[in-house]
N, C-alpha and C. Protein backbone atom coordinates (compact mmCIF):
# COMPACT_ATOMS: atom_id res chain seq x y z
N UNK A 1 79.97 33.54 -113.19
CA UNK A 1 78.80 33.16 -113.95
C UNK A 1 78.27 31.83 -113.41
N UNK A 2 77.31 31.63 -113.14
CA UNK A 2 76.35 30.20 -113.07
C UNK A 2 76.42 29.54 -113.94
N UNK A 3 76.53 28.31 -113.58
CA UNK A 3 76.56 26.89 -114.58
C UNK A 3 74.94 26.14 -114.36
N UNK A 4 74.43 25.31 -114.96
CA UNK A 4 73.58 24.53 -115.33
C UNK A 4 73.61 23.93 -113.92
N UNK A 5 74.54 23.47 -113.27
CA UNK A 5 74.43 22.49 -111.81
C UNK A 5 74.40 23.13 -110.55
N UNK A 6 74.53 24.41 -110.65
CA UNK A 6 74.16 25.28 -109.59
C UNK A 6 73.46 26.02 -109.29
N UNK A 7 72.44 26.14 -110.30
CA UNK A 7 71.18 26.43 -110.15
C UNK A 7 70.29 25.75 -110.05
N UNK A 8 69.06 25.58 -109.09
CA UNK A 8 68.13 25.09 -108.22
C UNK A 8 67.02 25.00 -108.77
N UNK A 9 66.06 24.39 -109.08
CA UNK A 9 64.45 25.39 -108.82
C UNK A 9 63.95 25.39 -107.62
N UNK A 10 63.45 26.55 -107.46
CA UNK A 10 62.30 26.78 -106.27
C UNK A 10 61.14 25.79 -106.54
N UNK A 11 60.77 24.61 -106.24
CA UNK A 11 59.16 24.62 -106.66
C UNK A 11 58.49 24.88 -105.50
N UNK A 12 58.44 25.56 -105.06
CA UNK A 12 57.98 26.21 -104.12
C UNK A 12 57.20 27.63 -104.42
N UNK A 13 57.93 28.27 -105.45
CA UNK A 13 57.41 29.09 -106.45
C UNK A 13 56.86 29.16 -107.50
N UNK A 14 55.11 28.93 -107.97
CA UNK A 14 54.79 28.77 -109.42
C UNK A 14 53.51 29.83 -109.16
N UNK A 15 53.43 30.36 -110.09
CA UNK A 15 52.19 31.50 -110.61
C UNK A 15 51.52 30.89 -111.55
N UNK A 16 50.47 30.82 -111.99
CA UNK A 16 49.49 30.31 -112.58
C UNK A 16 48.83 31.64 -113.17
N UNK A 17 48.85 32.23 -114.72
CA UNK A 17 48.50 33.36 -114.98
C UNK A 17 47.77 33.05 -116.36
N UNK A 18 46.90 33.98 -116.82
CA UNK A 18 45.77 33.51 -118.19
C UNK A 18 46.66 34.12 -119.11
N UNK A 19 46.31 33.51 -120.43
CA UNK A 19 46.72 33.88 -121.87
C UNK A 19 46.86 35.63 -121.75
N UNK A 20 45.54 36.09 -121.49
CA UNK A 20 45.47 37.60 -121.79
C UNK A 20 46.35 38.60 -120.77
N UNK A 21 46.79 37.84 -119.88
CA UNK A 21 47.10 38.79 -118.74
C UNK A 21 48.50 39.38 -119.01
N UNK A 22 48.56 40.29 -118.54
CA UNK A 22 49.98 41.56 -118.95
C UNK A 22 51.26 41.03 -118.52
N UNK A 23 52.22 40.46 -119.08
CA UNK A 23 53.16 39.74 -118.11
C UNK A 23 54.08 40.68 -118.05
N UNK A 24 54.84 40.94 -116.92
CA UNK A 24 56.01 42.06 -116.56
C UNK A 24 57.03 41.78 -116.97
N UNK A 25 57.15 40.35 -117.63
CA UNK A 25 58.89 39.79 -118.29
C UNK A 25 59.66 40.76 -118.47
N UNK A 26 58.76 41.34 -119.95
CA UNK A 26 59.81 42.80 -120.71
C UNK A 26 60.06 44.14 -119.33
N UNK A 27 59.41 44.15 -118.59
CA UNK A 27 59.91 45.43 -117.85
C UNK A 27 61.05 44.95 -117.20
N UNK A 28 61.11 43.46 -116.60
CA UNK A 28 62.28 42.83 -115.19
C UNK A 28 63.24 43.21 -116.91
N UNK A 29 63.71 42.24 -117.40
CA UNK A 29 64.76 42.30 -118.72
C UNK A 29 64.91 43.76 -118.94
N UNK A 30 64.34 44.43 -119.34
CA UNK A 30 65.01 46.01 -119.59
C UNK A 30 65.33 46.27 -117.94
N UNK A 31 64.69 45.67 -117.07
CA UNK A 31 65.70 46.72 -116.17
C UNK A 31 66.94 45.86 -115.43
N UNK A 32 67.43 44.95 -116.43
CA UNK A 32 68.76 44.26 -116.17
C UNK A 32 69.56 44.86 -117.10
N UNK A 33 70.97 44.82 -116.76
CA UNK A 33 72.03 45.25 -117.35
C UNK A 33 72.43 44.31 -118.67
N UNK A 34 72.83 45.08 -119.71
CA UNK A 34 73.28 43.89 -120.93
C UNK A 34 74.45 43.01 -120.44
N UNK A 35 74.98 42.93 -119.82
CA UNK A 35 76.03 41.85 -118.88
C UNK A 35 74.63 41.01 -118.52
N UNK A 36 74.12 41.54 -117.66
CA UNK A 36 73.47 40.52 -116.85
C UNK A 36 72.11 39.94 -117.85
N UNK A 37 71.99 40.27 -118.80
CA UNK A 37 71.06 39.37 -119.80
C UNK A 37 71.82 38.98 -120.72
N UNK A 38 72.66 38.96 -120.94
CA UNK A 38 73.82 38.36 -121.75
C UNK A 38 74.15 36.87 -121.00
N UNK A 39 74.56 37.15 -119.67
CA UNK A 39 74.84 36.17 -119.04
C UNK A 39 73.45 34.85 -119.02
N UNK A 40 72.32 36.11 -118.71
CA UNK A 40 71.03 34.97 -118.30
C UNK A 40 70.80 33.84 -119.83
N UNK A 41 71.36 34.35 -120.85
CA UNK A 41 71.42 34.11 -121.94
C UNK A 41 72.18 32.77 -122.53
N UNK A 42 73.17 32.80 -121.58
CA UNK A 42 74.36 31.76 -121.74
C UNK A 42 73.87 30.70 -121.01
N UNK A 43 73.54 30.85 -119.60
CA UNK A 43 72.98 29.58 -118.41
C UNK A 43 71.24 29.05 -119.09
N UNK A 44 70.92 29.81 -120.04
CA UNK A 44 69.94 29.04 -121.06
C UNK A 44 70.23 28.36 -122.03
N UNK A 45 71.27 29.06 -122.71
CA UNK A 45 71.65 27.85 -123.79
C UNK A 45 72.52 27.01 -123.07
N UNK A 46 73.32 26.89 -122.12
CA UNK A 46 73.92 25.62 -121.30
C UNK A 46 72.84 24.84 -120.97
N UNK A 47 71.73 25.20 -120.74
CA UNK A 47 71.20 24.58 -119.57
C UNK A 47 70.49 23.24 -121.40
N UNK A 48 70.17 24.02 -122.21
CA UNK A 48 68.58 23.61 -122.99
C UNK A 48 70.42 22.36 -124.18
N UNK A 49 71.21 23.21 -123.99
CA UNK A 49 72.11 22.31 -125.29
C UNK A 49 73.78 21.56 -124.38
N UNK A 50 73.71 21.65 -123.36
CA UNK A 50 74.55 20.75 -122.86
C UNK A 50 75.89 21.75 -121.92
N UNK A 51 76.29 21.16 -120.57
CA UNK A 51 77.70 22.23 -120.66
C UNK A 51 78.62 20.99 -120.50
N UNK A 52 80.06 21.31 -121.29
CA UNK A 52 80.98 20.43 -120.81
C UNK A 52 81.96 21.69 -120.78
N UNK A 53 82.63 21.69 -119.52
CA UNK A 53 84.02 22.45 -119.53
C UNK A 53 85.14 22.32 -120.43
N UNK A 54 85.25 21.29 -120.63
CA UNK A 54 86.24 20.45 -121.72
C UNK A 54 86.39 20.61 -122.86
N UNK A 55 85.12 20.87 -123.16
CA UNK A 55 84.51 20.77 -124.59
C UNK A 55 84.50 22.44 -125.06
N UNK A 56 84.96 23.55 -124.52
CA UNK A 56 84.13 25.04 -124.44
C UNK A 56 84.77 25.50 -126.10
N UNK A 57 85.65 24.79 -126.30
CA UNK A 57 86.08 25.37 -127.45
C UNK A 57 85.01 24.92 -129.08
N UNK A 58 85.03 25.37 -130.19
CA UNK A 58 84.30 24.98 -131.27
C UNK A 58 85.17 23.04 -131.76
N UNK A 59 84.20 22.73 -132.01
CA UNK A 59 84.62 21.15 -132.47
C UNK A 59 85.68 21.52 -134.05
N UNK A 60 86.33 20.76 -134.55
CA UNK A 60 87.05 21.19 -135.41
C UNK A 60 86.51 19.33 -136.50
N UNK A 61 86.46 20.08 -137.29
CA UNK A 61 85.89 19.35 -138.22
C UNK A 61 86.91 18.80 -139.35
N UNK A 62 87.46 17.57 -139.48
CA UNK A 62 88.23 17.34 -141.18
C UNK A 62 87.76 16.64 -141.60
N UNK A 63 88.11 16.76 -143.21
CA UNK A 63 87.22 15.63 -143.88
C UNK A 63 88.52 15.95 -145.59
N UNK A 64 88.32 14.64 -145.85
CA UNK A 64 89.57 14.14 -146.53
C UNK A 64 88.65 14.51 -148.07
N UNK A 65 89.25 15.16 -148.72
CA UNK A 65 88.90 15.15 -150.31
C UNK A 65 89.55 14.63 -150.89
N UNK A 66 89.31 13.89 -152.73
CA UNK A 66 90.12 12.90 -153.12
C UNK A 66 90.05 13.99 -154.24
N UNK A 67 91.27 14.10 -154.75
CA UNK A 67 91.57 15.09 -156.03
C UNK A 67 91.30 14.31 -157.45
N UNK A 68 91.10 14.85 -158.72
CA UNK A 68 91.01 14.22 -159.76
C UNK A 68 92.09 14.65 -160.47
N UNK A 69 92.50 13.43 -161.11
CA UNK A 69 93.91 14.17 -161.79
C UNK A 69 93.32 14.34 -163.22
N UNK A 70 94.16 15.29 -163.68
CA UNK A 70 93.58 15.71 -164.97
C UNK A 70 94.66 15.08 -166.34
């Protein structure tokens, strides 16, 4: 799988297209495999919310409650 630092941009590549015009997005995506938009899926949310290797697991949260005695 691709990480956030090994992927490039081309700017070398930009299209310039109007509001109304038909975009082919949905045809390229249906004709990828659910692996492979699953994946494209993951190197977006790495890319937009952070990657740390270190970190891959969920944060674990405590927090101390004070009991009332009755």
């Amino acid at each position: 799988m691709n990480t956030p630092e090994s992927c490039l941009v081309d700017r070398s590549a930009f299209q310039a297209a109007k509001l109304g015009d038909k975009l082919s997005d949905r045809e390229y995506w249906l004709s990828k495999t659910p692996q492979e938009r699953l994946e494209a899926l993951e190197l977006l949310r790495q890319i937009a919310y952070g990657y740390d290797p270190t970190t891959e697991r969920l944060q674990r949260v405590l927090e101390i409650a004070q009991l009332e005695r009755r």
